[in-house]
Protein backbone atom coordinates (compact mmCIF):
# COMPACT_ATOMS: atom_id res chain seq x y z
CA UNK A 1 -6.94 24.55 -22.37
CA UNK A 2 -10.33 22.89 -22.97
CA UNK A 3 -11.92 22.00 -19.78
CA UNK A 4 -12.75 18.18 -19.27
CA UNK A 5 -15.22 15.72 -17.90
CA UNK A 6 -14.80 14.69 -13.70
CA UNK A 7 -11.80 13.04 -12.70
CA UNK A 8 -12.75 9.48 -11.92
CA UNK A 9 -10.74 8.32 -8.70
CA UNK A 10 -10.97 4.19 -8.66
CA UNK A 11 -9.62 3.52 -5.01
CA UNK A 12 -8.46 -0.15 -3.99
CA UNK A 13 -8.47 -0.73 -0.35
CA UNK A 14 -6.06 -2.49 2.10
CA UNK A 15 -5.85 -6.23 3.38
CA UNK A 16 -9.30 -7.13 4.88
CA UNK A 17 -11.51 -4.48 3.15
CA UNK A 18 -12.20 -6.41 0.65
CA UNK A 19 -12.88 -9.43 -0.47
CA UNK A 20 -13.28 -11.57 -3.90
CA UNK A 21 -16.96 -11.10 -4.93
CA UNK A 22 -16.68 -7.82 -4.01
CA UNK A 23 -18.75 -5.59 -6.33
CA UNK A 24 -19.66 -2.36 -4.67
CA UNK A 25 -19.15 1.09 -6.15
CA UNK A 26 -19.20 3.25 -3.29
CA UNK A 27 -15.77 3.53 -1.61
CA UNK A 28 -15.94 1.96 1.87
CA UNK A 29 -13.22 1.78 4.28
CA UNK A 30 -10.46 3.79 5.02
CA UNK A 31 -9.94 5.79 1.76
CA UNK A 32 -13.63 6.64 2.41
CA UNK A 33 -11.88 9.74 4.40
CA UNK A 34 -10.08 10.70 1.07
CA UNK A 35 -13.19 10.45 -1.21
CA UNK A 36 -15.68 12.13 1.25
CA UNK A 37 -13.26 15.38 1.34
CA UNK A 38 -13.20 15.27 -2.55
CA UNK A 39 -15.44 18.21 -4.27
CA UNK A 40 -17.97 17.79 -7.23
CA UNK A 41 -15.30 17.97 -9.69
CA UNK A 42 -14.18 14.20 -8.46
CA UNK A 43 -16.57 10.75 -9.42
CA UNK A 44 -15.55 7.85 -6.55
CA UNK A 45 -15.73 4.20 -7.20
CA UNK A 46 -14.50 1.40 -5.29
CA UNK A 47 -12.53 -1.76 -7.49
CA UNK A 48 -12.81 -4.73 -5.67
CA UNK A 49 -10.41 -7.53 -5.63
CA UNK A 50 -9.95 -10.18 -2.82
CA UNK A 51 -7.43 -7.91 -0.29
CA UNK A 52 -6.63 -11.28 1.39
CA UNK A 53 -3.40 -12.27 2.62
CA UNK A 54 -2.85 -16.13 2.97
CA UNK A 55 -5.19 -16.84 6.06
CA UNK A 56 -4.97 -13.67 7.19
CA UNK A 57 -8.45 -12.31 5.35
CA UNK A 58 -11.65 -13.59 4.05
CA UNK A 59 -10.54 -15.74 0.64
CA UNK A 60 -7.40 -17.25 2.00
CA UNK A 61 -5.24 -16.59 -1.83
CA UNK A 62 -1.96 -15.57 -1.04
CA UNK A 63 -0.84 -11.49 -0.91
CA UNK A 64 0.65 -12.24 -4.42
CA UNK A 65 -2.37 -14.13 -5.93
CA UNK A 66 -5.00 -11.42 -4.07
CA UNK A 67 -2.23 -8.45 -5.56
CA UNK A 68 -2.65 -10.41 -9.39
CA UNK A 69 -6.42 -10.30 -9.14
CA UNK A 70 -6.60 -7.20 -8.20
CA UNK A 71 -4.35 -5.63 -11.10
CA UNK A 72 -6.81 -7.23 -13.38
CA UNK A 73 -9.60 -5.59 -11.70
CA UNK A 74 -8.03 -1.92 -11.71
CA UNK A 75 -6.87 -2.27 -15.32
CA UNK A 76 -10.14 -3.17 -16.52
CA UNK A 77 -12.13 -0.45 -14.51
CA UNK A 78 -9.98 2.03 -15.48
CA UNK A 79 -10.82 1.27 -19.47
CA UNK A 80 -14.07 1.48 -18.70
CA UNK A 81 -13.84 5.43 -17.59
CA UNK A 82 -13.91 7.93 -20.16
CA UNK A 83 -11.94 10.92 -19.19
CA UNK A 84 -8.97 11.20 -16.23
CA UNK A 85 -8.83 9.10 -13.77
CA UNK A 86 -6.63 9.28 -10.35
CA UNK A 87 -6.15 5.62 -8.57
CA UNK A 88 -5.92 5.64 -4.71
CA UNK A 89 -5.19 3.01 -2.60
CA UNK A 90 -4.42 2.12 1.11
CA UNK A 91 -1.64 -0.62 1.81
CA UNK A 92 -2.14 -4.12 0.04
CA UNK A 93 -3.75 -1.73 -2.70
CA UNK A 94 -0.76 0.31 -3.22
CA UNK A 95 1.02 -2.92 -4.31
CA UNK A 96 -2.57 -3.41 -6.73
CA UNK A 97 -1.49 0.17 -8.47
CA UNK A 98 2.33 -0.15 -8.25
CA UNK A 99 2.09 -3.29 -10.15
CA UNK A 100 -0.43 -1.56 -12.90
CA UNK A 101 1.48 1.79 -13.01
CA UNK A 102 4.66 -0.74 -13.51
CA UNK A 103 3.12 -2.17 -16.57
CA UNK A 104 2.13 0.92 -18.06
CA UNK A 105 6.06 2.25 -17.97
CA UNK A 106 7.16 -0.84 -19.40
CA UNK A 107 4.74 -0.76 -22.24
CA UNK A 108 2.80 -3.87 -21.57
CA UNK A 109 -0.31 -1.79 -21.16
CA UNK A 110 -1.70 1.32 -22.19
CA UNK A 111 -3.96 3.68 -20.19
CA UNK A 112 -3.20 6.49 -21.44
CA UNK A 113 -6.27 8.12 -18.76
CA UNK A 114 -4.47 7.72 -15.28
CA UNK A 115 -2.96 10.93 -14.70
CA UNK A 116 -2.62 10.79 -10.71
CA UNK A 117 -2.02 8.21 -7.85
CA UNK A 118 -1.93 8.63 -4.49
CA UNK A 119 -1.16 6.16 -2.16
CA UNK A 120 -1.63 5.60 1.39
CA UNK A 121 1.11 3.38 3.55
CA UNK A 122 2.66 2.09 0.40
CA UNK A 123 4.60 -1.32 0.89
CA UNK A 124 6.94 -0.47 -1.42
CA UNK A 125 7.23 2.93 -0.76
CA UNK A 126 10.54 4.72 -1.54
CA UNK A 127 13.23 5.86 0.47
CA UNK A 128 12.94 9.62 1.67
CA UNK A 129 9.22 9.46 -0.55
CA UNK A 130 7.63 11.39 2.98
CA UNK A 131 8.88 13.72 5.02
CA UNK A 132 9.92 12.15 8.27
CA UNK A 133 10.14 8.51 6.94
CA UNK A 134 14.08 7.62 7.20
CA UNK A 135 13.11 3.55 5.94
CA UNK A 136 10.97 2.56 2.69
CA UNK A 137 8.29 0.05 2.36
CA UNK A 138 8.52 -3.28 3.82
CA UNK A 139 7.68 -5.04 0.33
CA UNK A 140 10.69 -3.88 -1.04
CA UNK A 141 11.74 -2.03 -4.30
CA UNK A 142 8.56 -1.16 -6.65
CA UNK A 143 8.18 -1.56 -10.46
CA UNK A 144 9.28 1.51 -12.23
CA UNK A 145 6.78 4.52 -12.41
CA UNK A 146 5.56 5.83 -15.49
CA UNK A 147 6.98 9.95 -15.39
CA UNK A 148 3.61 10.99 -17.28
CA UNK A 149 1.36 10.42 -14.01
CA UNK A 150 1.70 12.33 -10.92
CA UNK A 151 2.20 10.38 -7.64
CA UNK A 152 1.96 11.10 -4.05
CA UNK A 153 3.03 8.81 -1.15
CA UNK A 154 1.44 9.41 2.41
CA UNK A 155 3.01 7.43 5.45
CA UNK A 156 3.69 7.60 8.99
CA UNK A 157 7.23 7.48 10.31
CA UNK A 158 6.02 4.69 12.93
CA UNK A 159 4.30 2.52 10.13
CA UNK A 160 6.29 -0.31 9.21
CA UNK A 161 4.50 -0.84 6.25
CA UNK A 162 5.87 1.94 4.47
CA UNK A 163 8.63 2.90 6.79
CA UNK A 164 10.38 0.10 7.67
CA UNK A 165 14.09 0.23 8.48
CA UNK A 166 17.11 -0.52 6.17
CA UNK A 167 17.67 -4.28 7.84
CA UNK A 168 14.86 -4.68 9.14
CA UNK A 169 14.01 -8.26 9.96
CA UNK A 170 10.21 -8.04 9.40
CA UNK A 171 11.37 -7.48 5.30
CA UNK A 172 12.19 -11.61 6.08
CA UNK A 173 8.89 -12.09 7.49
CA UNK A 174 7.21 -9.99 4.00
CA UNK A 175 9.50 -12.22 1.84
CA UNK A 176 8.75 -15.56 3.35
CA UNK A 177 5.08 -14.74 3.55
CA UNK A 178 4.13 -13.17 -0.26
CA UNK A 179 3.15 -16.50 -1.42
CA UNK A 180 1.51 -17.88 1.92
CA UNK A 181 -1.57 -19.63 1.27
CA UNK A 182 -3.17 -22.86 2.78
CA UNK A 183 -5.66 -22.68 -0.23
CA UNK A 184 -2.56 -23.62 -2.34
CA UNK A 185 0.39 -25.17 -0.27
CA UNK A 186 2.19 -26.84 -2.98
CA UNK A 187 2.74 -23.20 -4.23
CA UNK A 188 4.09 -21.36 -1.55
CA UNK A 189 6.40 -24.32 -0.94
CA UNK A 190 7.37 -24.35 -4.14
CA UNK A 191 7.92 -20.23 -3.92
CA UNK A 192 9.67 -20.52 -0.56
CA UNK A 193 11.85 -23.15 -1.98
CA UNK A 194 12.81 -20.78 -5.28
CA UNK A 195 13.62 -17.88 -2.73
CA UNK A 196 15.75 -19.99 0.11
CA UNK A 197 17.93 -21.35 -3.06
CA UNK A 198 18.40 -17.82 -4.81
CA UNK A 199 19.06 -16.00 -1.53
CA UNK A 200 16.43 -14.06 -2.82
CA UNK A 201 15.68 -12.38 0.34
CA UNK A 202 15.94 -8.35 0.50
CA UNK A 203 18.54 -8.76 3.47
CA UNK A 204 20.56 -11.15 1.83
CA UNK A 205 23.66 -9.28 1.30
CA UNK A 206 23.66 -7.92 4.73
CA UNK A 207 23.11 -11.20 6.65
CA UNK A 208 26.15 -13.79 7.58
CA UNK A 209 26.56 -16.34 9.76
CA UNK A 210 28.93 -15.02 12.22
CA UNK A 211 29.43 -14.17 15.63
CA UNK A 212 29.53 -10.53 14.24
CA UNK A 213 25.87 -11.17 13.16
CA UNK A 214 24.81 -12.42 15.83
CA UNK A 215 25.64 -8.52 17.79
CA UNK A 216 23.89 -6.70 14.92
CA UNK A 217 21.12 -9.28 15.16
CA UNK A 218 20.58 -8.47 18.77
CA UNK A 219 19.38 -4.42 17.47
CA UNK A 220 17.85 -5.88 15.03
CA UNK A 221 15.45 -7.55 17.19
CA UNK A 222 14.94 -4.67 19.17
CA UNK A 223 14.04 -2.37 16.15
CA UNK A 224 11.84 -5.30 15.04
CA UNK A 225 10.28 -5.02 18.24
CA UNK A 226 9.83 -1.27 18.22
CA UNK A 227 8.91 -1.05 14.48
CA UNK A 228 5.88 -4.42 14.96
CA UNK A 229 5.07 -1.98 18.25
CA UNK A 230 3.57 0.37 15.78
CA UNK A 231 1.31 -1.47 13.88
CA UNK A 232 -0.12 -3.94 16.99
CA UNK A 233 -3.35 -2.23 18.67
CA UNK A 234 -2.91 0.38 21.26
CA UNK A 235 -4.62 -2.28 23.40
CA UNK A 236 -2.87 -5.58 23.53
CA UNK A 237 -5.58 -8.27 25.36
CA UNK A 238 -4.79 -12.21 26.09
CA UNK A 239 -7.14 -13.98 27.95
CA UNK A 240 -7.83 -11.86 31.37
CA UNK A 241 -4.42 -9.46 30.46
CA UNK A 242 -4.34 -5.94 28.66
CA UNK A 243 -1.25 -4.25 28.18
CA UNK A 244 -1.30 -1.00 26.84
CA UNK A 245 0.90 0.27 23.58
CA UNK A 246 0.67 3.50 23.10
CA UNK A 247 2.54 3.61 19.65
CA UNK A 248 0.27 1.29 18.36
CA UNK A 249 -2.29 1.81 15.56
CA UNK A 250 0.12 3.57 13.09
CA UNK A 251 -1.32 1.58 10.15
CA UNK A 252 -4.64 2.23 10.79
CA UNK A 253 -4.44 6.17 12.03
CA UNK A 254 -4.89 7.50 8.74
CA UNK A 255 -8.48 8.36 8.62
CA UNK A 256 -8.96 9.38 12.36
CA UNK A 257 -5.35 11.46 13.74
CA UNK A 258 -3.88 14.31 12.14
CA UNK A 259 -1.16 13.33 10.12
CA UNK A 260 1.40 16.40 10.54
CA UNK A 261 1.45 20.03 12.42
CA UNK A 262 -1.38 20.67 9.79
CA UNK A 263 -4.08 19.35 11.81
CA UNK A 264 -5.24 17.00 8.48
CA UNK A 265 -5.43 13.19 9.13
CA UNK A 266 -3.23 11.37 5.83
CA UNK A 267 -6.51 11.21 4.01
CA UNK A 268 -7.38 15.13 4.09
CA UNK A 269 -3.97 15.49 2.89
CA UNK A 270 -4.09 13.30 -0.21
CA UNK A 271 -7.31 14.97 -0.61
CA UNK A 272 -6.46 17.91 -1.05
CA UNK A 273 -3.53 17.02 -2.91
CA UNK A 274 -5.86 15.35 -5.56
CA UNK A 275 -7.77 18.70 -5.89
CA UNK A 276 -5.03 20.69 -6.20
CA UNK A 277 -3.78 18.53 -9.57
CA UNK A 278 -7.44 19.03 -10.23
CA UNK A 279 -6.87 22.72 -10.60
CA UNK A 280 -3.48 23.05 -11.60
CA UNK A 281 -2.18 20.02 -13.19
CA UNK A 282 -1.95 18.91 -17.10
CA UNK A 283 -5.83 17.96 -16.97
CA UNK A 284 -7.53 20.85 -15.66
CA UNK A 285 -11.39 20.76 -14.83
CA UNK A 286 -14.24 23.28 -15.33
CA UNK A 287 -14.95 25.03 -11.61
């Protein structure tokens, strides 16, 4: 096999890390802690893209108009590597390379160079994707994956982003909110209107109104409870008040807690996932 250039890794961040005029290289945030454990065979550059989430982050576009931009973004940074390239990314960013790795298996792009992805807290991860994680990603079902590139999911069983449970009622919450925007009212109206007509929600055909409901409804809130538990800060604080949550932080615990009985935090583990496909999958590197 003829050895080849470095593996470029283009890694899109999570909701907040970025932001539209974003045009740094150097990875910042939390995939930092899977680039900095990367050896020399590996080049790391950041994509930018707004990361925002209606209000929620600096820009104010909606999760599906900050997702759009950023697709554009990854596709054209990727075309301008030559040689392999591996795309990470870290929650809102999975959705970035879901959406591109979707359009490459349905032929409405080629890019022929990604050969690896790795994603961190994916909202659309699959069921049974990570060991431990009984739920899939809060977003939902993902586009189709193309079988030619290698993917790895990393996730926490107490991260609702990527784990959330069967029902759960924060998948309403993730449906009503995609299009949230105060930049652009008229349009998430217009979305929520398309979605309450088509019963488009990813409950629908497990929700009724009946006194039956209602019961299941009742652990439903309590799971809700548990799962949003998990992703609020270990510290909740209003006004004079802090009440501690110790299974807080899930979403956030990737770079700093070991993941598993390894020791490795989530990023360590992609990693050294990454440099293991360096060295034994279908593009193998020089030492």
């Amino acid at each position: 096999m003829v050895p080849m250039t470095q593996v470029t890794v283009l890694a899109v961040g999570g909701t907040g890390e970025s932001h539209p005029d974003d045009h740094r290289n150097v990875v910042t945030g939390l995939l930092s802690g899977v680039t900095d454990n990367l050896d020399s065979r590996f080049a790391a550059r950041w994509v930018g893209y707004p990361a925002s989430y209606g209000p929620v982050a600096i820009g104010g576009l909606s999760y599906r108009q900050s997702t759009d931009v950023g697709v554009r973004r990854l596709i054209a940074a990727i075309r301008a590597v030559a040689g392999p390239v591996a795309v990470i990314g870290y929650s809102q960013g999975c959705s970035v390379i879901r959406e591109v790795l979707g359009k490459i298996e349905a032929g409405e792009v080629s890019l022929p160079s990604v050969v690896a992805a790795g994603l961190i807290s994916d909202p659309q991860q699959p069921a049974e994707a990570v060991p431990g994680c009984t739920g899939r990603g809060v977003a939902g079902t993902g586009p189709a994956l193309p079988s030619q590139v290698s993917v790895m999911w990393v996730g926490h069983p107490r991260d609702m982003i990527c784990n959330a449970s069967d029902d759960s009622l924060i998948r309403d919450i993730a449906d009503l909110t995609r299009w949230m925007s105060f930049r652009t009212p008229k349009l998430w109206l217009r979305q929520l209107w398309a979605l309450m007509r088509s019963n488009g929600f990813q409950n629908a055909a497990k929700t009724r109104l009946s006194p039956k409901q209602w019961v299941r409804d009742a652990g439903r809130l309590r799971i809700a409870a548990i799962e949003l538990g998990g992703y609020l800060p270990r510290t909740l604080v209003w006004r004079h008040v802090r009440v501690s949550n110790p299974s807080g932080d899930r979403h956030i615990a990737y770079a700093s807690e070991p993941l598993d009985d390894s020791g490795l935090t989530g990023c360590q583990i992609m990693a050294q996932w990454l440099q293991v496909q360096a060295t034994f999958g279908p593009y193998e590197l020089a030492a």
